[in-house]
N, C-alpha and C. Protein backbone atom coordinates (compact mmCIF):
# COMPACT_ATOMS: atom_id res chain seq x y z
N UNK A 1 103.80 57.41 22.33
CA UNK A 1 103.81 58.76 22.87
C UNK A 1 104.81 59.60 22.06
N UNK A 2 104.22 60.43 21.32
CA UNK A 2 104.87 61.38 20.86
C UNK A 2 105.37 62.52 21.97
N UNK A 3 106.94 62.98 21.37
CA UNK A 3 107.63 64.52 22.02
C UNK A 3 107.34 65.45 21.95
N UNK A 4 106.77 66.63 22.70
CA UNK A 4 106.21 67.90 22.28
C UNK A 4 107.79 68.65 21.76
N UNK A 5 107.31 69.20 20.96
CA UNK A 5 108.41 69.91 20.26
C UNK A 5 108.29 71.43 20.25
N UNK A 6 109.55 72.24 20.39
CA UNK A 6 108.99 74.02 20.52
C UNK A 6 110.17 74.56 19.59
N UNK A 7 109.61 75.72 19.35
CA UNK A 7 110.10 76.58 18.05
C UNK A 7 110.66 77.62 18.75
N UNK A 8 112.35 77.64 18.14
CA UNK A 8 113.12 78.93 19.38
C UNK A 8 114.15 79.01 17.92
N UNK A 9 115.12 80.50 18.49
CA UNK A 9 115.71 80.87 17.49
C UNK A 9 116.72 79.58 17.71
N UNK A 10 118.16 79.79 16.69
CA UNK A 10 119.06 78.67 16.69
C UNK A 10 120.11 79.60 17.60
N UNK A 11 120.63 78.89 18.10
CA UNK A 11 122.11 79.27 18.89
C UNK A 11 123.19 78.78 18.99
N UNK A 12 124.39 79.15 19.19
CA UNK A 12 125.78 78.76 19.25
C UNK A 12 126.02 77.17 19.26
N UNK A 13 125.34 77.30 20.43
CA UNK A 13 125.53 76.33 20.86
C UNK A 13 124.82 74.73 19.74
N UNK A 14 123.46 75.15 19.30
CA UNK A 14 122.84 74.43 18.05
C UNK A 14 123.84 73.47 16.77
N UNK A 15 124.99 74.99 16.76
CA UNK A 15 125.84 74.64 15.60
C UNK A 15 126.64 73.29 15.22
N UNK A 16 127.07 72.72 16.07
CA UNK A 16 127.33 71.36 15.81
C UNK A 16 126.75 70.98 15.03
N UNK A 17 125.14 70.58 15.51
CA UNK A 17 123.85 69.58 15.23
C UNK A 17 123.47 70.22 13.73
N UNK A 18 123.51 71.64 13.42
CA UNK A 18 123.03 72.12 12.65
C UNK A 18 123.85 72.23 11.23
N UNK A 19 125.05 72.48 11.60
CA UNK A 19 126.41 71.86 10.62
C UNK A 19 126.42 70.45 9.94
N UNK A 20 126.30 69.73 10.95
CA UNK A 20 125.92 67.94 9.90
C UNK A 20 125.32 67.80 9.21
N UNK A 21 124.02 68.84 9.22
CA UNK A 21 122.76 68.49 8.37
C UNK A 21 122.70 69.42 7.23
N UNK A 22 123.75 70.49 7.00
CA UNK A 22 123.71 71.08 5.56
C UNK A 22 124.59 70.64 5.10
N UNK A 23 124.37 71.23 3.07
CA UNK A 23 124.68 70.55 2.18
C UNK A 23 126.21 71.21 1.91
N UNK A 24 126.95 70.57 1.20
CA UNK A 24 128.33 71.30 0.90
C UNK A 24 128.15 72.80 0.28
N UNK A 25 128.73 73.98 0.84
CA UNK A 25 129.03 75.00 0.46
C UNK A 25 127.81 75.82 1.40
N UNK A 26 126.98 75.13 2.11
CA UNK A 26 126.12 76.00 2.74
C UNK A 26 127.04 77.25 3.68
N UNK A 27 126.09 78.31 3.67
CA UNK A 27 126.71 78.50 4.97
C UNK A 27 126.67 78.32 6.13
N UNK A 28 127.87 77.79 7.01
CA UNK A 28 128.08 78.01 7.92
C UNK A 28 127.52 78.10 9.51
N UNK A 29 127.96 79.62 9.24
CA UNK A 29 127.94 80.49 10.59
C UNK A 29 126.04 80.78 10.81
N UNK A 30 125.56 81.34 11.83
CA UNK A 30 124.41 81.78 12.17
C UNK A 30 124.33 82.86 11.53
N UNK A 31 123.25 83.56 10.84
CA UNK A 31 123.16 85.07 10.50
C UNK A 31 123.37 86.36 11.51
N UNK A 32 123.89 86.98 11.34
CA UNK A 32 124.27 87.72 12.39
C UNK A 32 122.90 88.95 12.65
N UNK A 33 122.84 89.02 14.14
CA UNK A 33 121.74 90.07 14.11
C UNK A 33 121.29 91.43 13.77
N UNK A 34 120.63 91.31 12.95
CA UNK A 34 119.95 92.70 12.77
C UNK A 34 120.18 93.35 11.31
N UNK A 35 121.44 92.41 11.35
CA UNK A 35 121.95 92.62 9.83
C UNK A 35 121.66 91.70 8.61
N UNK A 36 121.73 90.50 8.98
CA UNK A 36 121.24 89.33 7.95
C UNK A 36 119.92 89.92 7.66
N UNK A 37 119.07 89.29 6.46
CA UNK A 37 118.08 88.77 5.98
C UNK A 37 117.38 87.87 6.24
N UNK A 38 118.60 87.07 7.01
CA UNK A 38 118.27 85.54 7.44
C UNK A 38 117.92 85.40 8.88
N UNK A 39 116.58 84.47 8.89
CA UNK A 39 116.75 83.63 10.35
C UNK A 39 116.80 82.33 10.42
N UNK A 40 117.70 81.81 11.34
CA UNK A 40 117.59 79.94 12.01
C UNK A 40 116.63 80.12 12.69
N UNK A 41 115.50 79.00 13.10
CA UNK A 41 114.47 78.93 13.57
C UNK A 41 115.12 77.49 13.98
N UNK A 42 114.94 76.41 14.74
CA UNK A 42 115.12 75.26 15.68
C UNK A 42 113.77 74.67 16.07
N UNK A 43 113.47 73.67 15.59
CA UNK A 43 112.52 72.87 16.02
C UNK A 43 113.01 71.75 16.97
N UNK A 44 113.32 71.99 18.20
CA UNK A 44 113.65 71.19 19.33
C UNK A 44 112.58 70.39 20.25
N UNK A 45 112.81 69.27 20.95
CA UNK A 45 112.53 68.42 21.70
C UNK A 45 112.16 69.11 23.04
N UNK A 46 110.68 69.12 23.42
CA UNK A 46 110.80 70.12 24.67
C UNK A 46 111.58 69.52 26.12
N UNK A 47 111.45 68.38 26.34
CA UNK A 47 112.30 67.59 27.30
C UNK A 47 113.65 67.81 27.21
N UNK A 48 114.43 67.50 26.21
CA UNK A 48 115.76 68.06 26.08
C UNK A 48 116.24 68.95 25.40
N UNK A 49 115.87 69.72 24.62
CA UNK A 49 115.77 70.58 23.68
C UNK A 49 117.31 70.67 22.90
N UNK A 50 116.65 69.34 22.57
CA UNK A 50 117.82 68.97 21.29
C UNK A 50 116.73 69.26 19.65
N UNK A 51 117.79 69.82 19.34
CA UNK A 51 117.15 70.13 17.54
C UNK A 51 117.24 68.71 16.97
N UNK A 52 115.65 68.74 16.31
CA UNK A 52 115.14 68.02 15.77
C UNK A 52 114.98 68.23 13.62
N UNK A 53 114.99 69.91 13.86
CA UNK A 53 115.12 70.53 12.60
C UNK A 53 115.53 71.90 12.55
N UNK A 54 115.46 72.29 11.41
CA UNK A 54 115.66 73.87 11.12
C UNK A 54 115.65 74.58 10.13
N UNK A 55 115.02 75.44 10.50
CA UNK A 55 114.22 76.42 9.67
C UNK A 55 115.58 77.66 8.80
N UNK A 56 115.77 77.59 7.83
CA UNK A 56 116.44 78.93 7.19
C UNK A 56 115.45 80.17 6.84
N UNK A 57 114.56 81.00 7.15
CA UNK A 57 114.04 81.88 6.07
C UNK A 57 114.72 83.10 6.14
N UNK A 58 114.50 83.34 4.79
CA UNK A 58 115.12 84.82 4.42
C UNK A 58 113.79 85.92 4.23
N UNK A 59 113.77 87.21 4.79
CA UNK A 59 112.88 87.67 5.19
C UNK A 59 112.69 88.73 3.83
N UNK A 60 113.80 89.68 3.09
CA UNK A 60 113.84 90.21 2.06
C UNK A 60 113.47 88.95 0.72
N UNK A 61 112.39 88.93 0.43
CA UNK A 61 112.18 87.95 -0.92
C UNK A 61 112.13 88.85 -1.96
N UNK A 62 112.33 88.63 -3.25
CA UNK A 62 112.54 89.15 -4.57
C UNK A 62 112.64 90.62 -4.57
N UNK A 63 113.99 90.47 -3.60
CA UNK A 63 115.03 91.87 -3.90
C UNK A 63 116.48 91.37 -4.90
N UNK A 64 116.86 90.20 -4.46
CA UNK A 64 118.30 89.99 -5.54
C UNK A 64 117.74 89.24 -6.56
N UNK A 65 116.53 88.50 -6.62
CA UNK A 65 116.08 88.06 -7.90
C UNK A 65 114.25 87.82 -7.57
N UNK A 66 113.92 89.02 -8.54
CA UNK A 66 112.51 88.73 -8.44
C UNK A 66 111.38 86.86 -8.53
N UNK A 67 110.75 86.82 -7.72
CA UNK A 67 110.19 85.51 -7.68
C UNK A 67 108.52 85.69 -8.45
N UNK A 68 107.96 84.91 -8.91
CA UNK A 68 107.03 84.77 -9.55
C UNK A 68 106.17 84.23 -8.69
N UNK A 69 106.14 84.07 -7.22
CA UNK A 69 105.01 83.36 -5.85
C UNK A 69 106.27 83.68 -4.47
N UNK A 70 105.33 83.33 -3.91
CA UNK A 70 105.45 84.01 -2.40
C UNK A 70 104.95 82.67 -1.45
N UNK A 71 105.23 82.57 0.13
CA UNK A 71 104.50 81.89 0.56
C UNK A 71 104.82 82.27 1.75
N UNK A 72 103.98 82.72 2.77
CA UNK A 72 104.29 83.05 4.02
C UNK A 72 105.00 84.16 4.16
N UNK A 73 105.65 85.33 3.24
CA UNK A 73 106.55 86.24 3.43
C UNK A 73 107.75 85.05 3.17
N UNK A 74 107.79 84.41 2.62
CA UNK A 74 109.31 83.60 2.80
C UNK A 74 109.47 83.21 1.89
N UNK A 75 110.69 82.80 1.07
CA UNK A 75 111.50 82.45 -0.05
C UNK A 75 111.17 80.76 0.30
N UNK A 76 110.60 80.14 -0.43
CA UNK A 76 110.77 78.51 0.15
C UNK A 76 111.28 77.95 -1.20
């Protein structure tokens, strides 16, 4: 039996879980609203809704360096 899993923004509270799993020099903190480029997205456990993954996309693509493909509106 597989876990149904649901897609919610990331939150404060996330940050622990979400801190272990990036690489040195990442950032940090959550993007702040309205102002970042950036969103955390959380792929959590619907029973406990512990993060399972997470999503970075940046929503401005090839404004600080033009890209040669696209996928989804998102920088991947």
């Amino acid at each position: 039996m597989t876990a149904a899993v649901t897609l919610r923004t990331a939150t404060v509270a996330d940050l622990p879980t979400l801190r272990a799993w990036l690489p040195l020099g990442a950032a940090l903190d959550l993007p702040v609203t309205d102002t970042d480029d950036e969103l955390w997205l959380v792929a959590a456990r619907s029973h406990d809704d512990a993060p399972q993954a997470c999503l970075r996309l940046r929503r401005a693509i090839g404004l600080v360096q033009p890209r040669h493909w696209y996928h989804v509106g998102c920088v991947v």
